[in-house]
Protein backbone atom coordinates (compact mmCIF):
# COMPACT_ATOMS: atom_id res chain seq x y z
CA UNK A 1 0.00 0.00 0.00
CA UNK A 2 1.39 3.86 -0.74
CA UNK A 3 2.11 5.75 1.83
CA UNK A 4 -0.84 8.35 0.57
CA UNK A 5 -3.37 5.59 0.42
CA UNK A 6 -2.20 4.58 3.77
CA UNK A 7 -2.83 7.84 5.17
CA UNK A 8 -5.96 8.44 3.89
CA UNK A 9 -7.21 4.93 5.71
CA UNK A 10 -6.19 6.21 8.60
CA UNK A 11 -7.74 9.57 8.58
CA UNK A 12 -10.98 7.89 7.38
CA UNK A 13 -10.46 5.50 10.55
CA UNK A 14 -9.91 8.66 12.57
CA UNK A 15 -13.00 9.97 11.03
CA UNK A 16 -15.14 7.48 11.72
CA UNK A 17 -14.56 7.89 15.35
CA UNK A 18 -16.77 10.50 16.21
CA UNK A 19 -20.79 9.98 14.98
CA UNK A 20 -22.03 11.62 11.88
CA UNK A 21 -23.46 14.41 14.03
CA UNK A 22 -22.35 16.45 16.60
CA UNK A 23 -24.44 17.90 19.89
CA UNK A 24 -23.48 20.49 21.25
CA UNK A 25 -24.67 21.62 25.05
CA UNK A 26 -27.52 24.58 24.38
CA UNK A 27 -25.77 26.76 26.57
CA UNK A 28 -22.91 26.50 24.05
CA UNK A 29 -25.45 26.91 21.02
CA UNK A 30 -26.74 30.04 22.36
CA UNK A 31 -23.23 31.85 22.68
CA UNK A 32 -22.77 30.69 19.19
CA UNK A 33 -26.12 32.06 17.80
CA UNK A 34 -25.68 35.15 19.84
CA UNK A 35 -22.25 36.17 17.92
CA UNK A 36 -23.53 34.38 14.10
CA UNK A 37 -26.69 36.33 14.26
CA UNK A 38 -24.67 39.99 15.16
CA UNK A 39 -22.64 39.03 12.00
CA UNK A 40 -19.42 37.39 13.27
CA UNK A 41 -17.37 34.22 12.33
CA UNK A 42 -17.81 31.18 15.30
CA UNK A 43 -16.18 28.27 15.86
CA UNK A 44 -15.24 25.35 17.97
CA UNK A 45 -11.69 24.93 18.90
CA UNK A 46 -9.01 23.30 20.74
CA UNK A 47 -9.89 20.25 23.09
CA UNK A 48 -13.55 19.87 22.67
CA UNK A 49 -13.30 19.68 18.14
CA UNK A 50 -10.04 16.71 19.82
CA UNK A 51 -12.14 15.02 22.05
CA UNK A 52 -14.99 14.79 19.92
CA UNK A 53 -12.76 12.86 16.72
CA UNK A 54 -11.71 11.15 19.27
CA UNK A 55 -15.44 9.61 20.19
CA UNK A 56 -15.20 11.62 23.32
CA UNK A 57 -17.58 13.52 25.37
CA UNK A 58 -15.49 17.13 25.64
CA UNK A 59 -14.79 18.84 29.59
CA UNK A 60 -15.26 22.11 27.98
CA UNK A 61 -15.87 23.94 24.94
CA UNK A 62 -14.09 26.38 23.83
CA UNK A 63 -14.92 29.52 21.02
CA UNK A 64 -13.00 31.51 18.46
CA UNK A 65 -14.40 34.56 16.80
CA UNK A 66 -13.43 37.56 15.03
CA UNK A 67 -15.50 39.80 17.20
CA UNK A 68 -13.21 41.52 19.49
CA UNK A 69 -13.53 41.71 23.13
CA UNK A 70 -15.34 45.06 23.37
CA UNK A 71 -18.06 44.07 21.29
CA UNK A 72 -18.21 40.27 22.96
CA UNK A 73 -18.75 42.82 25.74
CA UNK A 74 -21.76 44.05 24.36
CA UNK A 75 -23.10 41.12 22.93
CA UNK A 76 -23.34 39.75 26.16
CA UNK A 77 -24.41 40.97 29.20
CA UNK A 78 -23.43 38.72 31.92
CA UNK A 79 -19.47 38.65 30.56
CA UNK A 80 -15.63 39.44 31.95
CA UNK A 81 -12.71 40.23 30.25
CA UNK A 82 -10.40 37.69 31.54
CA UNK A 83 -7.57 38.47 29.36
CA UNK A 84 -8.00 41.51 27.34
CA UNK A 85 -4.48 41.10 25.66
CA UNK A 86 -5.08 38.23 24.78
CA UNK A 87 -9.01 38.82 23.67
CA UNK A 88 -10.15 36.50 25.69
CA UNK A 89 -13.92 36.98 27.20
CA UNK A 90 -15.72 34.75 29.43
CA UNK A 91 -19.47 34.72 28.49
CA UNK A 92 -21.95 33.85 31.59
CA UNK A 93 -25.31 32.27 29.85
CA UNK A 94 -27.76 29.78 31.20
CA UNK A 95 -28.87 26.55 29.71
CA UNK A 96 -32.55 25.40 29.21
CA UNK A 97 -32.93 24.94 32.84
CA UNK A 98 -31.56 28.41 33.52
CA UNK A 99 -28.78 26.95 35.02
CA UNK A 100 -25.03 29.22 34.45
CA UNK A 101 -22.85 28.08 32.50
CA UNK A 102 -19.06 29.90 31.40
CA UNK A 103 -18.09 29.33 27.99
CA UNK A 104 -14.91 30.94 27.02
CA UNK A 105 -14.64 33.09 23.74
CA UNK A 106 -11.56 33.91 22.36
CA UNK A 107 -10.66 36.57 19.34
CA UNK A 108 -8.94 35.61 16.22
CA UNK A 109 -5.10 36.44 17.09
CA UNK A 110 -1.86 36.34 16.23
CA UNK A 111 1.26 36.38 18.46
CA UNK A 112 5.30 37.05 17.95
CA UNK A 113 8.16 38.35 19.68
CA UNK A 114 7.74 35.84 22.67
CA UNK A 115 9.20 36.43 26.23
CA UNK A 116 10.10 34.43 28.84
CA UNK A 117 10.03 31.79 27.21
CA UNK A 118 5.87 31.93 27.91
CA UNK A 119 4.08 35.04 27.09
CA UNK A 120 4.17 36.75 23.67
CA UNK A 121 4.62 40.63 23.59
CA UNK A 122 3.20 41.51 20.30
CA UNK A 123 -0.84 40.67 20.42
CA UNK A 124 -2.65 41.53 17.24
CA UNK A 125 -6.00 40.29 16.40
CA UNK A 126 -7.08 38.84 12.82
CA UNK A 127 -10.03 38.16 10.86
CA UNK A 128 -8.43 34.89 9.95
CA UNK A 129 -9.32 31.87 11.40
CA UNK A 130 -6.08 30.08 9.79
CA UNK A 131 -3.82 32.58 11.07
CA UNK A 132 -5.44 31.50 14.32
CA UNK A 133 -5.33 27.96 14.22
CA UNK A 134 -1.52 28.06 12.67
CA UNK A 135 -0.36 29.75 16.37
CA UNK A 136 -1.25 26.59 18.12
CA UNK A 137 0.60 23.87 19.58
CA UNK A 138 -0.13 20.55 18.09
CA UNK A 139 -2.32 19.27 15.06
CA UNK A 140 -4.95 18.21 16.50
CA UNK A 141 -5.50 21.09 18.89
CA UNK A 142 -5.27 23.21 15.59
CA UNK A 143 -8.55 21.85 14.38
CA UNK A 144 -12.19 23.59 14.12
CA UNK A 145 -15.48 23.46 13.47
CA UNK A 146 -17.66 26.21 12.29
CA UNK A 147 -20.85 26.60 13.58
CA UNK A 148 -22.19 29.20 11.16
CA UNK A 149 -22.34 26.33 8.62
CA UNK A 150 -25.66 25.06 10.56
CA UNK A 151 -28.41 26.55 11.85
CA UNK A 152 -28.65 26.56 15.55
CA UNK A 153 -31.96 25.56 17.24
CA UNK A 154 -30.99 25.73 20.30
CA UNK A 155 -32.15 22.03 20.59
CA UNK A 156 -29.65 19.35 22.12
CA UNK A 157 -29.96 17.14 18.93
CA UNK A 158 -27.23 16.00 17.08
CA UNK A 159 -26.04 18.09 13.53
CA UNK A 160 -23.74 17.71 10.74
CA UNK A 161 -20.84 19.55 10.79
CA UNK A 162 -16.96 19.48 8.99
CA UNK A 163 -14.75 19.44 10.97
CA UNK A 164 -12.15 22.01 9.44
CA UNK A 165 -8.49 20.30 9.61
CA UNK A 166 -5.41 22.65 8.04
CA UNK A 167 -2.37 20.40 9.48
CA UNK A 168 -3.88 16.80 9.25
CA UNK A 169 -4.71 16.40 13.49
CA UNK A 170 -7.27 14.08 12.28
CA UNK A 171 -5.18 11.74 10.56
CA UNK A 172 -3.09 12.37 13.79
CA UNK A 173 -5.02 11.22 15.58
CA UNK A 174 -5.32 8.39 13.70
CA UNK A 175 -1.96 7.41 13.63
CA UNK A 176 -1.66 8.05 17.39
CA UNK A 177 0.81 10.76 17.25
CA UNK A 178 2.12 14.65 18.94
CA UNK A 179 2.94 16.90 16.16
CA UNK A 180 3.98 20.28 16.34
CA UNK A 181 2.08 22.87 14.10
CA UNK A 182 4.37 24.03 11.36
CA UNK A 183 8.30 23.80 12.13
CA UNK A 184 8.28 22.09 16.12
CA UNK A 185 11.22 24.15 17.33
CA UNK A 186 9.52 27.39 16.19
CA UNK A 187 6.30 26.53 18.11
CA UNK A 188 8.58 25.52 21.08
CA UNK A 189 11.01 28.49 21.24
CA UNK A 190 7.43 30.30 21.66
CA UNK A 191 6.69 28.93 24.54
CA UNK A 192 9.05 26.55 26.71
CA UNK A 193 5.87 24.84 28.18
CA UNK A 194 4.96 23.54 24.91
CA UNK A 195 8.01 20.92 25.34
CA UNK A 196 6.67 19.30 28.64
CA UNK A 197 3.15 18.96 27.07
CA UNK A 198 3.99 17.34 24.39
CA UNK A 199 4.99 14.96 26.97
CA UNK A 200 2.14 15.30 28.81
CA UNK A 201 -0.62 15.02 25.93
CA UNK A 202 1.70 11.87 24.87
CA UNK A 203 0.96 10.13 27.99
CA UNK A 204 -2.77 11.23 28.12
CA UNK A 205 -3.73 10.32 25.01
CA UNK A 206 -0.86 7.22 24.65
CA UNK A 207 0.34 8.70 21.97
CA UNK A 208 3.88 8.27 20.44
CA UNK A 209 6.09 11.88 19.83
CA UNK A 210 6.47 12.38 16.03
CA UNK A 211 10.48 12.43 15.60
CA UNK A 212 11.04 16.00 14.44
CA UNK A 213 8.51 17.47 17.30
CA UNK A 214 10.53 14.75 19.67
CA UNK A 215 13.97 16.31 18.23
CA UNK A 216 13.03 20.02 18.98
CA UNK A 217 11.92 18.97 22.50
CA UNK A 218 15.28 18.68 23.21
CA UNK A 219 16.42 21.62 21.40
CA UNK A 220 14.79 23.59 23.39
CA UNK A 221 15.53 22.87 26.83
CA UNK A 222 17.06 26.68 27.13
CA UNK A 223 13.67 27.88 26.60
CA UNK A 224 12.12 25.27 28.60
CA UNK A 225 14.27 26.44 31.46
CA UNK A 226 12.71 30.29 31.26
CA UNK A 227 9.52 28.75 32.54
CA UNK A 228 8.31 29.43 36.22
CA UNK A 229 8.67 26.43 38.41
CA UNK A 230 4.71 26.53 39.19
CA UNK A 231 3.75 26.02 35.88
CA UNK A 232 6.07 23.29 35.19
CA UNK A 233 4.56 21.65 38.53
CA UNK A 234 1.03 21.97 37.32
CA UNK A 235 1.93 20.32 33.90
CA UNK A 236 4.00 17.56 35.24
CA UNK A 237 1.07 16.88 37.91
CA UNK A 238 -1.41 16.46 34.85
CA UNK A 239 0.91 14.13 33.94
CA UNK A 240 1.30 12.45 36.72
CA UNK A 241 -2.66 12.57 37.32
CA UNK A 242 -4.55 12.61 34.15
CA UNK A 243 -2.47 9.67 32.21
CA UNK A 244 -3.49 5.64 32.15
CA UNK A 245 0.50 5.09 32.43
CA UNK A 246 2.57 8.03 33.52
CA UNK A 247 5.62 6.26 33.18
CA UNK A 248 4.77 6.60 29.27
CA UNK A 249 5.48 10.33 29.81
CA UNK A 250 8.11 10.56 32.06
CA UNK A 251 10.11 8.33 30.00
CA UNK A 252 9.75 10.86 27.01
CA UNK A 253 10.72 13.62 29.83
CA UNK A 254 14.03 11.37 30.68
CA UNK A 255 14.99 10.85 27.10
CA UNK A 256 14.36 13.73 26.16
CA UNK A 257 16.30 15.69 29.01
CA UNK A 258 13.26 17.34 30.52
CA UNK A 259 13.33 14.84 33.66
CA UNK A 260 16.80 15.74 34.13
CA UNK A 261 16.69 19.18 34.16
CA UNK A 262 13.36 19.43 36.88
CA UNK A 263 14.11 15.42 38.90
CA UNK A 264 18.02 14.72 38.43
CA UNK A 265 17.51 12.51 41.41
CA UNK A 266 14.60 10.02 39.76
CA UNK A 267 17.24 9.83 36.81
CA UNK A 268 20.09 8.65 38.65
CA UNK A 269 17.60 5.28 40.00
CA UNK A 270 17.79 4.65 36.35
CA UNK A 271 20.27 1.41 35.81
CA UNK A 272 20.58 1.21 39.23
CA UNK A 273 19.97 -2.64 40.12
CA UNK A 274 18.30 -4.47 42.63
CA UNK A 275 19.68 -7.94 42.62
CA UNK A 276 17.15 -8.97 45.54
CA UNK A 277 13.34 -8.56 45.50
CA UNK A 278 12.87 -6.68 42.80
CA UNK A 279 12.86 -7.71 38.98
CA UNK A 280 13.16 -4.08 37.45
CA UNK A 281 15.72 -1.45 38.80
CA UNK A 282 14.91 1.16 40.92
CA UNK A 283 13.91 3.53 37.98
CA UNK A 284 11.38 1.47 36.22
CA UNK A 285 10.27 -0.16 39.60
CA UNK A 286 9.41 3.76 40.27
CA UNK A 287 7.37 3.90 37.18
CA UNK A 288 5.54 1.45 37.41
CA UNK A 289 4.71 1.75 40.80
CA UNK A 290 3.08 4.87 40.20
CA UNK A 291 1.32 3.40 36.93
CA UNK A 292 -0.34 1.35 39.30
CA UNK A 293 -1.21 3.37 42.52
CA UNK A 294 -4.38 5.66 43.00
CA UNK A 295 -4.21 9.31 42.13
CA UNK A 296 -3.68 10.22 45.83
CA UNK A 297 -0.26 8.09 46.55
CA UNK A 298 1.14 8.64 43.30
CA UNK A 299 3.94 11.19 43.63
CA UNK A 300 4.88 8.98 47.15
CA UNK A 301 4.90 5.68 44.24
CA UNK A 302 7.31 7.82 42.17
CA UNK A 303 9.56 8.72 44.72
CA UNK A 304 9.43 6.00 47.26
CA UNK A 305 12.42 4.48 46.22
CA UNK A 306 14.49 7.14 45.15
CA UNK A 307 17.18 7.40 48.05
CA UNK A 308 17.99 3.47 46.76
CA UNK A 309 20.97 5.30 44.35
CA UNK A 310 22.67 6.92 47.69
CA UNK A 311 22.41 4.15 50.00
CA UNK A 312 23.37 1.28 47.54
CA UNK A 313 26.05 -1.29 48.99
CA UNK A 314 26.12 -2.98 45.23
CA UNK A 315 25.16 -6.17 46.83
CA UNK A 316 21.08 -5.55 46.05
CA UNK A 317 20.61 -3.84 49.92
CA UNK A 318 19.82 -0.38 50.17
CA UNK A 319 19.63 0.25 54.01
CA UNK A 320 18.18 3.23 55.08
CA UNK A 321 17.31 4.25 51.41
CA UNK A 322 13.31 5.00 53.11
CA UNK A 323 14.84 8.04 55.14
CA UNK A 324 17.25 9.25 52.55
CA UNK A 325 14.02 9.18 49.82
CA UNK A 326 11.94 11.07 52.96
CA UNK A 327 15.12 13.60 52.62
CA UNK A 328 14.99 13.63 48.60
CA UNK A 329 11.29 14.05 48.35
CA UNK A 330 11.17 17.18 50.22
CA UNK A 331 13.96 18.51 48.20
CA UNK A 332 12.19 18.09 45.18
CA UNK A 333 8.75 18.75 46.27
CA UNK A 334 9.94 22.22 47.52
CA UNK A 335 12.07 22.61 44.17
CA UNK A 336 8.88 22.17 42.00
CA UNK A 337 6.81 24.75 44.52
CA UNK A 338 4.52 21.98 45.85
CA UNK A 339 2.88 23.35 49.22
CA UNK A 340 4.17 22.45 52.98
CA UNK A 341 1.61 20.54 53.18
CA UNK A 342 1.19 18.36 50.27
CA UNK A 343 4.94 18.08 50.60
CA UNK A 344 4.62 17.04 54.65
CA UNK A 345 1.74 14.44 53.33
CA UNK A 346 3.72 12.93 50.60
CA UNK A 347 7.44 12.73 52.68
CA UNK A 348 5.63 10.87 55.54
CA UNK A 349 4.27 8.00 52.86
CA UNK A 350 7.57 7.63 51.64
CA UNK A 351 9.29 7.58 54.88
CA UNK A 352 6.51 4.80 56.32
CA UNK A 353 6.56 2.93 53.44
CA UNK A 354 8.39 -0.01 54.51
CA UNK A 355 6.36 -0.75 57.34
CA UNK A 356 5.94 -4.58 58.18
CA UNK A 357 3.26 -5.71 60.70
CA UNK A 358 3.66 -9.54 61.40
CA UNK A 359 0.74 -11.13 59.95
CA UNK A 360 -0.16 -15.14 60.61
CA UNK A 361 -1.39 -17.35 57.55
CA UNK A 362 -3.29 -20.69 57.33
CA UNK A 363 0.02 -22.81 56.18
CA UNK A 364 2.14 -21.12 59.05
CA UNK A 365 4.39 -24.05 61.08
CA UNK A 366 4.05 -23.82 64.56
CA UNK A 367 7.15 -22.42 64.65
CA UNK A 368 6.73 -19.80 62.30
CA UNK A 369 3.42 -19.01 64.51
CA UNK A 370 5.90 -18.59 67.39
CA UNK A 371 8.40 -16.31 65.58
CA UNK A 372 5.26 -14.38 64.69
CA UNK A 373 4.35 -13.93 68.15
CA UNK A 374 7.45 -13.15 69.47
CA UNK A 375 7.22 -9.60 66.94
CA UNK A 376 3.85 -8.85 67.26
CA UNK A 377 3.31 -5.06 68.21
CA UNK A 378 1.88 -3.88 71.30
CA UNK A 379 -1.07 -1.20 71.42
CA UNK A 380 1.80 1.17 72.17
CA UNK A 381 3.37 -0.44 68.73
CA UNK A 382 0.45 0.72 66.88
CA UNK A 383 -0.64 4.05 68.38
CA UNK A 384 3.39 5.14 67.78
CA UNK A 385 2.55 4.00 63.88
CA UNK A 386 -0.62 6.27 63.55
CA UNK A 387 1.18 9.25 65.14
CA UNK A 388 3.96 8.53 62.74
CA UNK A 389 2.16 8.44 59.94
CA UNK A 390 -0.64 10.76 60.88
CA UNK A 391 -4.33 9.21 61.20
CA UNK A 392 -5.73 11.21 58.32
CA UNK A 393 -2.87 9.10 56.08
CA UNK A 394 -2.97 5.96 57.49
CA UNK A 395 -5.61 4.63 54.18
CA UNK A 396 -3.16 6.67 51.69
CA UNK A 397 -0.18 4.91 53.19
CA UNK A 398 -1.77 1.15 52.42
CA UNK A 399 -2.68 2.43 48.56
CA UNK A 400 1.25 2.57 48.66
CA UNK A 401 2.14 -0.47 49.48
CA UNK A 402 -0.48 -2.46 47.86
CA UNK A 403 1.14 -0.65 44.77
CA UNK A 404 4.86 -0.94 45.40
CA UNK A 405 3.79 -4.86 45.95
CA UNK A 406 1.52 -4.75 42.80
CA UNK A 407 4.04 -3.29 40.33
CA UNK A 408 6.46 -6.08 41.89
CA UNK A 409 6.30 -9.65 40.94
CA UNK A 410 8.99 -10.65 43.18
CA UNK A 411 7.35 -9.39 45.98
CA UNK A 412 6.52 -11.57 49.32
CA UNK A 413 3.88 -9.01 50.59
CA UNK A 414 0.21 -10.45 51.24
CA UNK A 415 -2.82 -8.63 51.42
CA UNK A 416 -3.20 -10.38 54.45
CA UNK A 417 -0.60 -7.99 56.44
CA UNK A 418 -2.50 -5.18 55.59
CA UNK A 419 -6.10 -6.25 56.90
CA UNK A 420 -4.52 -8.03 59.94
CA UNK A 421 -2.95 -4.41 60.63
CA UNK A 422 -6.27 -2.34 60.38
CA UNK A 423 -7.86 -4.90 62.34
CA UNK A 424 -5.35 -4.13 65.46
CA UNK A 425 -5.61 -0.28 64.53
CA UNK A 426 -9.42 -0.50 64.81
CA UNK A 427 -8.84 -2.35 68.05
CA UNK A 428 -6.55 0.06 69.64
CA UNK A 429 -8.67 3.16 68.25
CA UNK A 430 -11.90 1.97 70.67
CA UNK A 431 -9.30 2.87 73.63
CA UNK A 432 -8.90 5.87 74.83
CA UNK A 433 -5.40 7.38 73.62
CA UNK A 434 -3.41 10.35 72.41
CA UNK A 435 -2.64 10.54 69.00
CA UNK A 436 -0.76 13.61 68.91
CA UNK A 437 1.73 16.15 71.46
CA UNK A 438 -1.66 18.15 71.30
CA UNK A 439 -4.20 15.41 72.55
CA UNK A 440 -1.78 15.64 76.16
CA UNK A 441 -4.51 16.99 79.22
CA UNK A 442 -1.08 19.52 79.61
CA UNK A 443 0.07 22.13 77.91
CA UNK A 444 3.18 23.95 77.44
CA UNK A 445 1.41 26.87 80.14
CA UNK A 446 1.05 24.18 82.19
CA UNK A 447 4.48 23.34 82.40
CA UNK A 448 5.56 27.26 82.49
CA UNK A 449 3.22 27.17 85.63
CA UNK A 450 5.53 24.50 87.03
CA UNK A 451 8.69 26.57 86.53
CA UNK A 452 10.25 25.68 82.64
CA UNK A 453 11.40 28.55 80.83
CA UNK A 454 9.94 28.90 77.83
CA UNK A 455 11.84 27.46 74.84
CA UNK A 456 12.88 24.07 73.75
CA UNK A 457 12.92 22.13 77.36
CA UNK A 458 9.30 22.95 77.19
CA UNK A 459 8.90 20.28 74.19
CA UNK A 460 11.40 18.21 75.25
CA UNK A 461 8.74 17.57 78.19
CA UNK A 462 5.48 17.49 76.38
CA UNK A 463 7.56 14.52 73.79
CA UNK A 464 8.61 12.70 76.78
CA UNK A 465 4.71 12.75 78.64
CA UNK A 466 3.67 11.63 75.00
CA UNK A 467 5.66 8.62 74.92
CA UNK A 468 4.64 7.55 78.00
CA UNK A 469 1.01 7.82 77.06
CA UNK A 470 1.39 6.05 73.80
CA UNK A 471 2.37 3.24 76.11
CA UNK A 472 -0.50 3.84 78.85
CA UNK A 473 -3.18 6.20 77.58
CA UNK A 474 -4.88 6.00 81.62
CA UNK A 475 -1.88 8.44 82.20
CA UNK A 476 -3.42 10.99 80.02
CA UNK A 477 -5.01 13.21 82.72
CA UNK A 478 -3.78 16.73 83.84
CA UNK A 479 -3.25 15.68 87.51
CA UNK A 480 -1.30 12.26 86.51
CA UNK A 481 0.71 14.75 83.94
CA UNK A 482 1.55 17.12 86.20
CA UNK A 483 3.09 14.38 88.80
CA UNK A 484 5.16 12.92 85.88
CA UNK A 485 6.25 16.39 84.72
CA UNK A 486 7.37 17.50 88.23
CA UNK A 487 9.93 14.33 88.41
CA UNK A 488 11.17 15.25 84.70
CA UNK A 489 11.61 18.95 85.93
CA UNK A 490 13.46 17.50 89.23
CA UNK A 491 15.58 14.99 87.41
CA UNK A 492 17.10 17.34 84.60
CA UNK A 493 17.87 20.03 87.14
């Protein structure tokens, strides 16, 4: 078969994706009627005209007109300007069952002289939808339909419209690849975040990188570094989030340099064995562990391991590599501008991970039972585990290691360990305990009242009357504090 017959199979497969008609919300109808009926061009762009050759039900739907934003501003009532620069007009409007719905309307444009590697300085709007389209990213986000080529009802059925494709993203689509509109590194040197989501979209979507938009990904890592850390976050956490395998993605970001410049650290795992346990090294192990975890654990998945590189002996141990990842996943998290807290939440996964709670099963010997036995943990055991972890992570922390276990098929973990565990936590919870320095009957007044300065000895205290309750939560009362306190104040004078 030629290579042009072969193309045009696929673009007819591609075609065939989405149904003969398409329906469009009527809140979105009206906005289109509104601006067709004052006299302007409207059409639908960007992910929804995507989704929809892809047989998709669109998030969103986005407009293009050339109607600038003052007169959007008139045409409808209940609108804001949310980025006048960039004519781009957000246009309130309410369905059939007057229920308000934002639709976003965007004028014609064209854009040069770029700047920080992000934002273009020179704005000028067109009466061309083409010239439009050709400032996009990638094919198939460079496709649209135009709704003046039907009349709008205003009805939720389904209508015939073409779906208006200048750089082949239908056949694209088809052939289940990124490409760059026009020349790659020119759409890249526009904007440095371009680069990661071609990554990104790649692992949404399962797409493959065409070469030449794969090539200029690399070329233009100086751009790419102009970006602000937050946005490269935000795009790297769709990645993480919003793909079926992530490791499809970051994979592209490693061999592509991206991964290096942003998570040095999660390349160096790369080639690094693990002669015991473990069938993939500590890389793809990462990868795959976070193909396989829930949304919530999956940034712990990626990084769980990756302290294994500093604390390898070369003989397949890594002792100690669950603190030293704790220590690595801060760094990062704090590098990419994650907040304390998701950063606090995510470190104390990692750092937990390798929790092991002895567990009996039916086939146990006797003296297996015994050996059991002989490391079972104490309700002291288990309440220092949830205040370790934290209670509200406890569920989050299990997610992990069913993953790490599931995206290893050398693994000896059982379920079993795991639902003998929450049994004892749910056991322990119906006691009455402290969790936490702040569930003490004391407080750090208290202790002032006794005579400590205040400052660090303070602390030191309140740590020391929380061990003790972890082991005996009937100590937990102000007068029973207070006694123990007094012999701690007597003792380190």
């Amino acid at each position: 078969m030629h290579m042009e017959d072969k193309n045009a199979e696929v673009k007819q497969l591609a075609t065939d994706r989405y149904s003969a008609g398409l329906s469009l919300p009527s809140y979105v109808q009206k906005v289109a009627r509104m601006l067709i009926k004052e006299g302007y061009q409207c059409y639908l762009t960007g992910g929804a005209v995507r989704d929809i050759v892809r047989g998709e039900v669109p998030h969103d739907y986005d407009l293009a007109t050339d109607a600038k934003p003052g007169d959007m501003l008139n045409i409808f009532p209940k609108s804001v300007s949310v980025g006048a620069k960039f004519g781009m007009v957000m246009a309130l409007v309410p369905d059939k069952k007057g229920e308000n719905f934002e639709v976003e309307v965007t004028t014609f444009r064209s854009e040069e002289d770029y700047v920080d590697g992000r934002w273009p300085s020179k704005v000028t709007f067109v009466n061309d939808i083409d010239k439009d389209l050709g400032r996009r990213d990638f094919t198939w986000n460079a496709m649209a339909i135009d709704l003046s080529t039907n009349n709008l009802d205003g009805d939720e059925g389904k209508k015939e419209w073409e779906i208006y494709d200048p750089f082949d993203g239908v056949q694209d689509i088809g052939m289940g690849v990124v490409r760059a509109v026009g020349t790659p590194i020119e759409r890249f040197k526009e904007d440095g975040l371009r680069a990661i989501k071609a990554c990104r979209m790649a692992s949404q979507l399962q797409f493959d990188i065409e070469d030449e938009t794969l090539k200029a990904v690399t070329e233009a890592i100086p751009v790419v570094k102009l970006v602000s850390m937050e946005r490269v976050r935000d795009e790297f956490v769709k990645l993480i989030m919003g793909s079926p395998k992530p490791s499809h993605g970051i994979e592209l970001m490693r061999q592509t340099g991206l991964l290096e410049l942003y998570i040095p650290e999660l390349v160096e795992c790369y080639g690094v064995e693990q002669k015991l346990y473990h069938g993939d090294d500590v890389y793809w192990h990462a990868l795959r562990c976070c193909d396989v975890s829930t949304d919530k654990v999956k940034l712990a998945a990626l990084f769980h391991d990756i302290g294994k590189p500093v604390k390898d002996t070369k003989d397949g141990h890594f002792y100690g590599h669950d603190i030293e990842s704790e220590r690595l996943t801060r760094k990062i998290m704090k590098r990419l501008r994650f907040s304390n807290k998701e950063i606090d939440r995510t470190a104390k996964l990692v750092r937990n991970h390798m929790f092991f709670f002895p567990h009996y099963t039916e086939n146990m010997s006797k003296e297996e039972r015994k050996a059991m036995e002989e490391r079972e943990w104490t309700d002291g055991a288990i309440r220092r585990f949830i205040a370790r972890v934290g209670e509200e992570n406890l569920e989050d922390l299990f997610a992990l290691r069913v993953a790490d276990a599931a995206s290893n098929p050398k693994t000896a973990f059982m379920p079993d360990e795991i639902e003998q565990l929450q049994a004892r936590i749910s056991e322990v919870r119906q006691k009455d305990m402290a969790l936490k320095v702040t569930d003490l009957d004391i407080s750090g007044n208290d202790l002032m009242e006794l005579g400590v300065e205040k400052g660090p000895e303070i602390g030191r205290i309140l740590n020391e009357l929380f061990e003790r309750v972890l082991d005996d939560p009937l100590l937990n009362t102000k007068e029973k504090l207070i006694a123990i306190a007094k012999g701690l104040i007597d003792r380190s004078g």
